[in-house]
C-alpha atoms as a PDB file:
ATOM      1  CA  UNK A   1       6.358 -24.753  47.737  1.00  0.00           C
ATOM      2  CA  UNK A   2       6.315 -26.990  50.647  1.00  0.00           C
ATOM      3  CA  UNK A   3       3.704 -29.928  50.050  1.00  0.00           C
ATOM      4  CA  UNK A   4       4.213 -30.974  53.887  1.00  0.00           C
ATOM      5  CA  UNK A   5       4.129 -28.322  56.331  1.00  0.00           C
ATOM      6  CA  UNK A   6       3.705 -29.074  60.330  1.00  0.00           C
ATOM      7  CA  UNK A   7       1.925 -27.262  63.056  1.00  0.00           C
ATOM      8  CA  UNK A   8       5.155 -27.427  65.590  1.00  0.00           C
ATOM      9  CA  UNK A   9       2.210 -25.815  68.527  1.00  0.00           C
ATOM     10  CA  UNK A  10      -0.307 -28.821  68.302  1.00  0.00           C
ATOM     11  CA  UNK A  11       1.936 -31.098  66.142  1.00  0.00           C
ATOM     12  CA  UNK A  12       0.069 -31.856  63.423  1.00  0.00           C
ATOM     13  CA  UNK A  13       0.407 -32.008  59.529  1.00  0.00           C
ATOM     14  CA  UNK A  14      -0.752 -31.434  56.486  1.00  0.00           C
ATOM     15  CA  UNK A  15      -0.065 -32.771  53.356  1.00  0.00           C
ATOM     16  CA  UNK A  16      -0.950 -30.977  49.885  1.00  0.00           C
ATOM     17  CA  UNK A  17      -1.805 -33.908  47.296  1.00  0.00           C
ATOM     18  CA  UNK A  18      -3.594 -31.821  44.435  1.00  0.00           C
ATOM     19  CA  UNK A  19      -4.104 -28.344  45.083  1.00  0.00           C
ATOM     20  CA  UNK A  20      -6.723 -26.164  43.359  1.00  0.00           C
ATOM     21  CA  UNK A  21      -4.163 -24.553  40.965  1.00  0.00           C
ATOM     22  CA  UNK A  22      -3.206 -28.510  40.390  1.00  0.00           C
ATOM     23  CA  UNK A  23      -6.907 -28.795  40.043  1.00  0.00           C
ATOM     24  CA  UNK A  24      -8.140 -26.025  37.652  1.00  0.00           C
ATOM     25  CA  UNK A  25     -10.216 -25.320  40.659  1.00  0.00           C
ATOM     26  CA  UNK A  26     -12.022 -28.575  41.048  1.00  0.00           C
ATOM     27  CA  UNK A  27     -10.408 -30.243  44.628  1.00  0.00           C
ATOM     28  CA  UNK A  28      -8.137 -29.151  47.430  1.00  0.00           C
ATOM     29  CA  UNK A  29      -7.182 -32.247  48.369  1.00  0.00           C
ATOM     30  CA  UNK A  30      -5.081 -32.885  51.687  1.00  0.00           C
ATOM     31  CA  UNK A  31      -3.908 -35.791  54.061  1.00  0.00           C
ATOM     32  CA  UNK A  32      -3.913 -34.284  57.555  1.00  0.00           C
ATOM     33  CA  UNK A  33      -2.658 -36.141  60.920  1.00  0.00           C
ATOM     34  CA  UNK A  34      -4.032 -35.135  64.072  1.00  0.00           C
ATOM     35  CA  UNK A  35      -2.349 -36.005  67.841  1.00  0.00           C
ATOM     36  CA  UNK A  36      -4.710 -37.658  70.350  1.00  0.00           C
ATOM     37  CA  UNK A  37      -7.457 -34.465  71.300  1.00  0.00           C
ATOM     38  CA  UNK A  38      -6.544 -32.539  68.799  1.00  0.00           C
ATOM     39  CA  UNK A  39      -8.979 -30.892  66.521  1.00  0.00           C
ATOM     40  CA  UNK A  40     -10.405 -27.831  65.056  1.00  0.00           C
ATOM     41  CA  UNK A  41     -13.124 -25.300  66.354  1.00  0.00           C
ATOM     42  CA  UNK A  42     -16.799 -25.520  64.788  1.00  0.00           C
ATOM     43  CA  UNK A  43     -16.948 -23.301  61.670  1.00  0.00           C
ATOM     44  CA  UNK A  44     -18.902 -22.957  58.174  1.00  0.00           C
ATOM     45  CA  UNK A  45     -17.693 -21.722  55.039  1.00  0.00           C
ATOM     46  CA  UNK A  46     -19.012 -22.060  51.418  1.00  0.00           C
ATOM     47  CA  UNK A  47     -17.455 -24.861  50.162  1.00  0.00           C
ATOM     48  CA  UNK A  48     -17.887 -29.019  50.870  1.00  0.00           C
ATOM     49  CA  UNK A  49     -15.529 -30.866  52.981  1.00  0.00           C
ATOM     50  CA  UNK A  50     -15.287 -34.477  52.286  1.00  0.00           C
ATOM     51  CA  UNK A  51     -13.673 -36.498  55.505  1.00  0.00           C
ATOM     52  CA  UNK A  52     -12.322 -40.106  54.903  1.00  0.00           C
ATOM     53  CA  UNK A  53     -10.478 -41.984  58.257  1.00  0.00           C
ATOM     54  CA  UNK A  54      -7.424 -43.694  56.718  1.00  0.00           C
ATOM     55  CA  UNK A  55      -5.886 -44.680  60.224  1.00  0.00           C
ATOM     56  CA  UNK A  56      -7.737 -44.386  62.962  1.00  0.00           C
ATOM     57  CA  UNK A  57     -10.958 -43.362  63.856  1.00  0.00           C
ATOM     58  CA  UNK A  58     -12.058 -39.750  62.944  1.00  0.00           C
ATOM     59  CA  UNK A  59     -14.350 -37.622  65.145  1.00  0.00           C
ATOM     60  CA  UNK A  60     -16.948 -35.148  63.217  1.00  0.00           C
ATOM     61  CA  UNK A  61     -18.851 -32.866  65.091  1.00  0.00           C
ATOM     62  CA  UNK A  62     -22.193 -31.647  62.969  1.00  0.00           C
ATOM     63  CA  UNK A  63     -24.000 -28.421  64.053  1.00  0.00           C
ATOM     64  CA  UNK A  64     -23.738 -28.290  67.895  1.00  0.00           C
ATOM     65  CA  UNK A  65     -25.175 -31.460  69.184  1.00  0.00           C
ATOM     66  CA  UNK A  66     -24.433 -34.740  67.075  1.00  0.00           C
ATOM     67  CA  UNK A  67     -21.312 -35.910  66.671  1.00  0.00           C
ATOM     68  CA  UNK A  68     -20.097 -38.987  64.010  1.00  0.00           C
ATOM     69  CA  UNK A  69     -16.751 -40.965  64.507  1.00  0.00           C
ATOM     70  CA  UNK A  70     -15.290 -42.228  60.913  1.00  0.00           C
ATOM     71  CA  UNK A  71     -13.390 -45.776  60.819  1.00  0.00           C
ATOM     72  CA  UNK A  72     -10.607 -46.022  58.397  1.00  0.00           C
ATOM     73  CA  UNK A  73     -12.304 -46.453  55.441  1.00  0.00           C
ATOM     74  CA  UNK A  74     -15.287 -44.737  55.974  1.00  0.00           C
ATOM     75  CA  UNK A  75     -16.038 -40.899  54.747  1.00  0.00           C
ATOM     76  CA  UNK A  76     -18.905 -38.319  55.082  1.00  0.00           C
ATOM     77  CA  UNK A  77     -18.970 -35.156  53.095  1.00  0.00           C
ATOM     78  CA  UNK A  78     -19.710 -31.968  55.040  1.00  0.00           C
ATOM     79  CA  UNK A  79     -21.913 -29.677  53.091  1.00  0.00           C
ATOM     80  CA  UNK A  80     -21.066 -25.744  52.254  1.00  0.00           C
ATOM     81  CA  UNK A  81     -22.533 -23.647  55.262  1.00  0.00           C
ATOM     82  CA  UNK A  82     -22.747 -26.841  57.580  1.00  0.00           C
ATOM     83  CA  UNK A  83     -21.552 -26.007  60.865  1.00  0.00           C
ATOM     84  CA  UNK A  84     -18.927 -28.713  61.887  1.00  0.00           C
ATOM     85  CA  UNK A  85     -15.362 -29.841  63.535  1.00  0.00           C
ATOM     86  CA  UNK A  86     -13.038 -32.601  63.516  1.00  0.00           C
ATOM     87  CA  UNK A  87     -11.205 -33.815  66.193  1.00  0.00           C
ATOM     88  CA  UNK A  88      -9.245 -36.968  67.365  1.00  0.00           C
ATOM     89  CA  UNK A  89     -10.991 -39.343  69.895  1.00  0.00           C
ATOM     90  CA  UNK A  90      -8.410 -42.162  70.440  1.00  0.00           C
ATOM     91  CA  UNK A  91      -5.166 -41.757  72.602  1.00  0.00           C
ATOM     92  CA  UNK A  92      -3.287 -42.097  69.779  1.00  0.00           C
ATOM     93  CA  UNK A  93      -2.023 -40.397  66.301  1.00  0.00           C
ATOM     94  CA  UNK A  94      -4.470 -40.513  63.247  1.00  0.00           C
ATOM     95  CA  UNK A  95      -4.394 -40.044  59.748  1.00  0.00           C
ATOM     96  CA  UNK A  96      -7.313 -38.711  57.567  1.00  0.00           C
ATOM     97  CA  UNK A  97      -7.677 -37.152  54.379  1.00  0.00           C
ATOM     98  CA  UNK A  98     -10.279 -33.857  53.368  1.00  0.00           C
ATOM     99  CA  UNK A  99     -11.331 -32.833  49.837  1.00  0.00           C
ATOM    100  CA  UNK A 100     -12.441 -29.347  49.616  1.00  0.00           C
ATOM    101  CA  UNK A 101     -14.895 -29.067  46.708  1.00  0.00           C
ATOM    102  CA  UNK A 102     -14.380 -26.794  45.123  1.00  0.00           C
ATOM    103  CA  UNK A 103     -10.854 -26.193  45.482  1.00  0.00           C
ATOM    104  CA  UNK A 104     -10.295 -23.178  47.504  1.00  0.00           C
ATOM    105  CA  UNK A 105      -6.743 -21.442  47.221  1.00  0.00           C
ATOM    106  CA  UNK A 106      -7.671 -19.478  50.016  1.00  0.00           C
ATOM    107  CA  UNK A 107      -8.314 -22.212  51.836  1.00  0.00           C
ATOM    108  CA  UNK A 108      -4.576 -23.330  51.267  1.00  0.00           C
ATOM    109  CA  UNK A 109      -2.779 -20.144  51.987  1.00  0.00           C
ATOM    110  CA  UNK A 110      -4.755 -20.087  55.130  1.00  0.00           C
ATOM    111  CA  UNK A 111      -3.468 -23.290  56.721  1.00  0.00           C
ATOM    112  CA  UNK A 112       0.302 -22.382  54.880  1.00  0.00           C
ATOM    113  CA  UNK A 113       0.412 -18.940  57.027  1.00  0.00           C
ATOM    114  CA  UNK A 114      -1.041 -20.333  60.040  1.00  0.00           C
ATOM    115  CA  UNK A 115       1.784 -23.147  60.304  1.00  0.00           C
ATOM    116  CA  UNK A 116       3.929 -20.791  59.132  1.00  0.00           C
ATOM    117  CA  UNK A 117       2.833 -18.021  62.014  1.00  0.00           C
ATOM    118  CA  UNK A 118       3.106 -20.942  64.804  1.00  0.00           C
ATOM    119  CA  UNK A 119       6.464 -22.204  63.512  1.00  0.00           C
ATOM    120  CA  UNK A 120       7.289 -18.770  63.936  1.00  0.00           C
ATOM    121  CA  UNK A 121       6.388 -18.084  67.386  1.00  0.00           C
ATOM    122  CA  UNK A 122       3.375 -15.786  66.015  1.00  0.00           C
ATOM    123  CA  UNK A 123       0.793 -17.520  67.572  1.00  0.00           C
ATOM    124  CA  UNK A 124      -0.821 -18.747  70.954  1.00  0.00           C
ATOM    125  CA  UNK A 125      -0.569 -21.748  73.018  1.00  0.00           C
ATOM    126  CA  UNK A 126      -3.415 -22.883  70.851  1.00  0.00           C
ATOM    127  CA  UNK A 127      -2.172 -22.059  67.732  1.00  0.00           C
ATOM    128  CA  UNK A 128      -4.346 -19.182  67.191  1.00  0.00           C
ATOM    129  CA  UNK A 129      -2.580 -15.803  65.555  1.00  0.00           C
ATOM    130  CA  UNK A 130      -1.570 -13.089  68.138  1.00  0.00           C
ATOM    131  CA  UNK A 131      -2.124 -10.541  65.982  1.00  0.00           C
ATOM    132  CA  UNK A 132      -5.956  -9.525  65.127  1.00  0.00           C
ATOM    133  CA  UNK A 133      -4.987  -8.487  61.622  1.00  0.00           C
ATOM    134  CA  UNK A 134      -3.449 -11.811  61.063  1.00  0.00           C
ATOM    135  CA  UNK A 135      -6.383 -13.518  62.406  1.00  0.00           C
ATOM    136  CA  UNK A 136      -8.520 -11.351  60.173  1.00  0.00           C
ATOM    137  CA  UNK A 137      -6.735 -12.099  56.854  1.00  0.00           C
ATOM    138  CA  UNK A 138      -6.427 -16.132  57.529  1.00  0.00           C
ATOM    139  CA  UNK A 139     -10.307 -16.120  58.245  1.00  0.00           C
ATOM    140  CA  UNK A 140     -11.123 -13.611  55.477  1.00  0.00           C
ATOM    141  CA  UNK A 141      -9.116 -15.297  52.685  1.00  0.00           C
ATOM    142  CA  UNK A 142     -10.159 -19.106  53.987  1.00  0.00           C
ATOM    143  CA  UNK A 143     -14.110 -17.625  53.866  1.00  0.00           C
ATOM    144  CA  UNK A 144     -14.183 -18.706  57.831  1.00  0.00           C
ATOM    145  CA  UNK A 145     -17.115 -18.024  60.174  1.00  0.00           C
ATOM    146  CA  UNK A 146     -17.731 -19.411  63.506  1.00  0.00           C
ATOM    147  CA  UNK A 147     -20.488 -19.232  65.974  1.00  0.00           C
ATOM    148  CA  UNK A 148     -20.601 -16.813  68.713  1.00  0.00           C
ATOM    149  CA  UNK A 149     -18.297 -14.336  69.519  1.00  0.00           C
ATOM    150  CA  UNK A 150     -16.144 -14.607  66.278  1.00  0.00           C
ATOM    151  CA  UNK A 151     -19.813 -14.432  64.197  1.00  0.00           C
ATOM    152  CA  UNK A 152     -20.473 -10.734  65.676  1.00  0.00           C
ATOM    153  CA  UNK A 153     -16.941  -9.717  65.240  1.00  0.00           C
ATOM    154  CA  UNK A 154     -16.856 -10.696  61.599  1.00  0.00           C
ATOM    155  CA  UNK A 155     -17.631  -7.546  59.710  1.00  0.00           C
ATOM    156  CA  UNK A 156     -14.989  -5.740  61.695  1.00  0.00           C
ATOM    157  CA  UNK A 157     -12.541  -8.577  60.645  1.00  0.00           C
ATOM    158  CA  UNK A 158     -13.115  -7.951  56.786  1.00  0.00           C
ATOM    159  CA  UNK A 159     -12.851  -4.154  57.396  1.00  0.00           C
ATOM    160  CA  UNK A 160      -9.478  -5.183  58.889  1.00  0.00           C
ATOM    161  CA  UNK A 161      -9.085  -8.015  56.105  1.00  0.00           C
ATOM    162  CA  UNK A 162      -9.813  -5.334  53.762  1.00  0.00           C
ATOM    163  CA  UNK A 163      -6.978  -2.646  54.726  1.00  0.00           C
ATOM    164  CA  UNK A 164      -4.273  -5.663  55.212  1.00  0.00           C
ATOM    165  CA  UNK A 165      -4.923  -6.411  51.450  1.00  0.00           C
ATOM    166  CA  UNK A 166      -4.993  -2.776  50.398  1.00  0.00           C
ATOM    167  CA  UNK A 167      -1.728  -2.327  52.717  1.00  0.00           C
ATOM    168  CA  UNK A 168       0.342  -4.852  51.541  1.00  0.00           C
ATOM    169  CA  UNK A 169       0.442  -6.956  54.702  1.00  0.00           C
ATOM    170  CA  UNK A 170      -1.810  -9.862  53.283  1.00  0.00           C
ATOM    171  CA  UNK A 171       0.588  -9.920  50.100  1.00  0.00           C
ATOM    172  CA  UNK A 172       3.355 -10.357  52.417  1.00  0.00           C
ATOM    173  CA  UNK A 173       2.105 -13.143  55.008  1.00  0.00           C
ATOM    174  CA  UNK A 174       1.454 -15.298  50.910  1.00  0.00           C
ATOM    175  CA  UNK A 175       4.948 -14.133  49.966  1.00  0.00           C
ATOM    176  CA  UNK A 176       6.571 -15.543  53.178  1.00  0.00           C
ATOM    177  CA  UNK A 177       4.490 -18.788  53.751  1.00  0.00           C
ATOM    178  CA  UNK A 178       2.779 -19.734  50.613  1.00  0.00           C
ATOM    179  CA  UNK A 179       5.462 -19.597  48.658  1.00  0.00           C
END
């Protein structure tokens, strides 16, 4: 298994230092760098993510209205259900780490098969899965919510989470990307 794999969409990695298998469950614990406005959408899920800058400032958007920007050096631990974002405010690359507490496997594959999906043309200009069953599964297994839209549409993506699993087609996205 890969313990570098790159976003070739938005250009970013991630690096797998201990996984939660690694772990015994305890950490997911990554190294991530992120290309000047880069970032993720605001989401919650049930687990903490701790942020630390290494190089470069770190942007950390909390709930909907304050925002926190890390120095190198400097980390802030996102609690489970907190709603929140990174994202890069300087013109150039940065490098941070996150420790997912506890580890989440799911967590893993999710990132894995997205990279994998967008290195394989599967996804959107914004790296984003195509396919709504593919969507489904990497927010189902990952335990991803967002606000709005995506928060409404949520119990129709674990019915679709659900058949994908029973169907084979979640075993097969793990077999071809997180393996």
């Amino acid at each position: 298994m890969k313990r570098t794999i790159v976003n070739p969409i938005v250009k970013d990695t991630v690096t797998f230092l201990q996984t939660a298998k690694e772990s015994g469950g305890k950490i997911t614990d990554l190294e991530l760098t992120l290309l000047p406005e880069g970032g993720n959408v605001l989401h919650n899920h049930n687990y903490s993510e701790k942020f630390t800058a290494i190089d470069g400032e770190l942007g950390l958007k909390l709930g909907k209205k304050q925002t926190m920007i890390l120095k190198p050096g400097e980390s802030y631990t996102v609690p489970a259900m907190a709603l929140h974002n990174f994202f890069n405010p300087t013109d150039r690359e940065i490098r941070f780490g996150i420790q997912v507490v506890p580890g989440h496997e799911g967590f893993e594959n999710m990132l894995r098969i997205l990279y994998g999906l967008a290195s394989d043309g599967l996804t959107d200009k914004e790296s984003k899965p195509k396919s709504l069953t593919h969507l489904a599964i990497v927010l189902c297994m990952a335990e991803l919510n967002a606000p709005g839209l995506l928060t409404l549409m949520l119990p129709i993506f674990k019915i679709i989470a659900k058949k994908a699993k029973k169907n084979g087609e979640e075993q097969k996205l793990i077999d071809r990307y997180c393996s």
